[in-house]
Protein backbone atom coordinates (compact mmCIF):
# COMPACT_ATOMS: atom_id res chain seq x y z
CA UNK A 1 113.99 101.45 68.21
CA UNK A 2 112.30 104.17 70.59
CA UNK A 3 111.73 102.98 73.91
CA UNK A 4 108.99 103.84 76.09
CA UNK A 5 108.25 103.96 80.16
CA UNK A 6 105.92 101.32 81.09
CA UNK A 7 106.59 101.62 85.01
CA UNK A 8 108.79 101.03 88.14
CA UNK A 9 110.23 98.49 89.79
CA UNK A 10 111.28 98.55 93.17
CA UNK A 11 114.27 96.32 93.20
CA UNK A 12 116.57 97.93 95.97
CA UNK A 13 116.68 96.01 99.53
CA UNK A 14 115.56 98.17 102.38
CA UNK A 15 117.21 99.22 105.39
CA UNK A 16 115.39 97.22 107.40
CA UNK A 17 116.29 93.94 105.33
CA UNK A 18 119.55 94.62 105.87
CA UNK A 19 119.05 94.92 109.25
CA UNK A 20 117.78 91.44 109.83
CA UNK A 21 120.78 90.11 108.55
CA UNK A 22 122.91 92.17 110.07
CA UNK A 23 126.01 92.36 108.42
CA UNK A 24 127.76 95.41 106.32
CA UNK A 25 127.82 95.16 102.73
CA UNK A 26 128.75 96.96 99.52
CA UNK A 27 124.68 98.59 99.23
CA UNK A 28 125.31 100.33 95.68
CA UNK A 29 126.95 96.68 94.67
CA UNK A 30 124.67 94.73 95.91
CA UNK A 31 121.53 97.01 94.02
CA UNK A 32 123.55 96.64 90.54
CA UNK A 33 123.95 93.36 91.31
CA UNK A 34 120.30 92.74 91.79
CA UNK A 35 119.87 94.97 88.65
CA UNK A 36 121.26 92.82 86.64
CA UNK A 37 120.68 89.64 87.23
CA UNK A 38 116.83 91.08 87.03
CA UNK A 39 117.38 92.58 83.82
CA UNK A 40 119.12 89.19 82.41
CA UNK A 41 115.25 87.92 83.28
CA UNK A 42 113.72 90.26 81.04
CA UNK A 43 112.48 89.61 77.72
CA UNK A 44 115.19 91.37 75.05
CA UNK A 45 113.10 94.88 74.31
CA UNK A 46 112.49 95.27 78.09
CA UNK A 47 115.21 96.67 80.48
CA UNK A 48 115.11 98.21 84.15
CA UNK A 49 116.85 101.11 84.26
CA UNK A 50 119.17 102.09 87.53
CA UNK A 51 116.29 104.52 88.71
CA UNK A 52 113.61 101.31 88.86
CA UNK A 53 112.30 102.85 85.42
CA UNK A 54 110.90 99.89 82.92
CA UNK A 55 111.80 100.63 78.97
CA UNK A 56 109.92 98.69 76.66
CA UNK A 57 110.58 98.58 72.58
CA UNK A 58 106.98 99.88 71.46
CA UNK A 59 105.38 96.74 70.46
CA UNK A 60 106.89 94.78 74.37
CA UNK A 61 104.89 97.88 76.41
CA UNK A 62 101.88 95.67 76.85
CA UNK A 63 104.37 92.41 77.53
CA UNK A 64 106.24 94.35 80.09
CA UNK A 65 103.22 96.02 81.89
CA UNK A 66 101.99 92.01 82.22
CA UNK A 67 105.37 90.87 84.30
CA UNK A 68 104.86 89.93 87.05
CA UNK A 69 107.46 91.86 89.11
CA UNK A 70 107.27 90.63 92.02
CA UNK A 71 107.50 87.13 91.04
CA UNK A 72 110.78 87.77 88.84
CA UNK A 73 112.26 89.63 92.10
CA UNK A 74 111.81 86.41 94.31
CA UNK A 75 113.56 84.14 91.40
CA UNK A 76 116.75 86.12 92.46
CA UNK A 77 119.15 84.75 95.18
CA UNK A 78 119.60 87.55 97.37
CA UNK A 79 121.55 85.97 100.23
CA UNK A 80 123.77 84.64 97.30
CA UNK A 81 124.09 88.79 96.24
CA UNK A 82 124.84 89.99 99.90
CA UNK A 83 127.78 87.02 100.34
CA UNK A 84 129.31 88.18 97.42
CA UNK A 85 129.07 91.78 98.49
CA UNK A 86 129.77 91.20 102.71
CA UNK A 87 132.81 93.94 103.71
């Protein structure tokens, strides 16, 4: 089934978020790791791609333009992400 763009998601930490906790961690690890666990929230037919790109099956576009992103984003247990991830 074609898939089509239906957005982006910002799902990468910024600098200054890793600043506050002020640690050093695997980044590119720690953004797939986010990735996924964000994806695994996603309706099947919906997907985040690495580049914050939302795919939707054709008849999900309208389902995935309703999400609400940030909501999904806060379900995810960052400061469980960055202690698996610490150097």
């Amino acid at each position: 089934m074609a898939q089509i763009e239906t957005g982006i998601v910002s799902y990468t930490l910024s600098s200054d978020y890793y600043a506050q906790v002020g640690a050093d961690f695997d980044t590119e690890a720690v953004d797939d790791a986010i990735l996924a666990e964000l994806n695994r929230k996603l309706p099947a037919g919906i997907v985040v791609e690495r580049s914050g790109k939302v795919l939707a099956d054709q008849e999900l576009a309208d389902v995935a333009r309703g999400l609400d992103w940030p909501a999904l984003l806060r379900e995810i247990d960052v400061d469980q992400i960055l202690a698996d991830h610490a150097r």
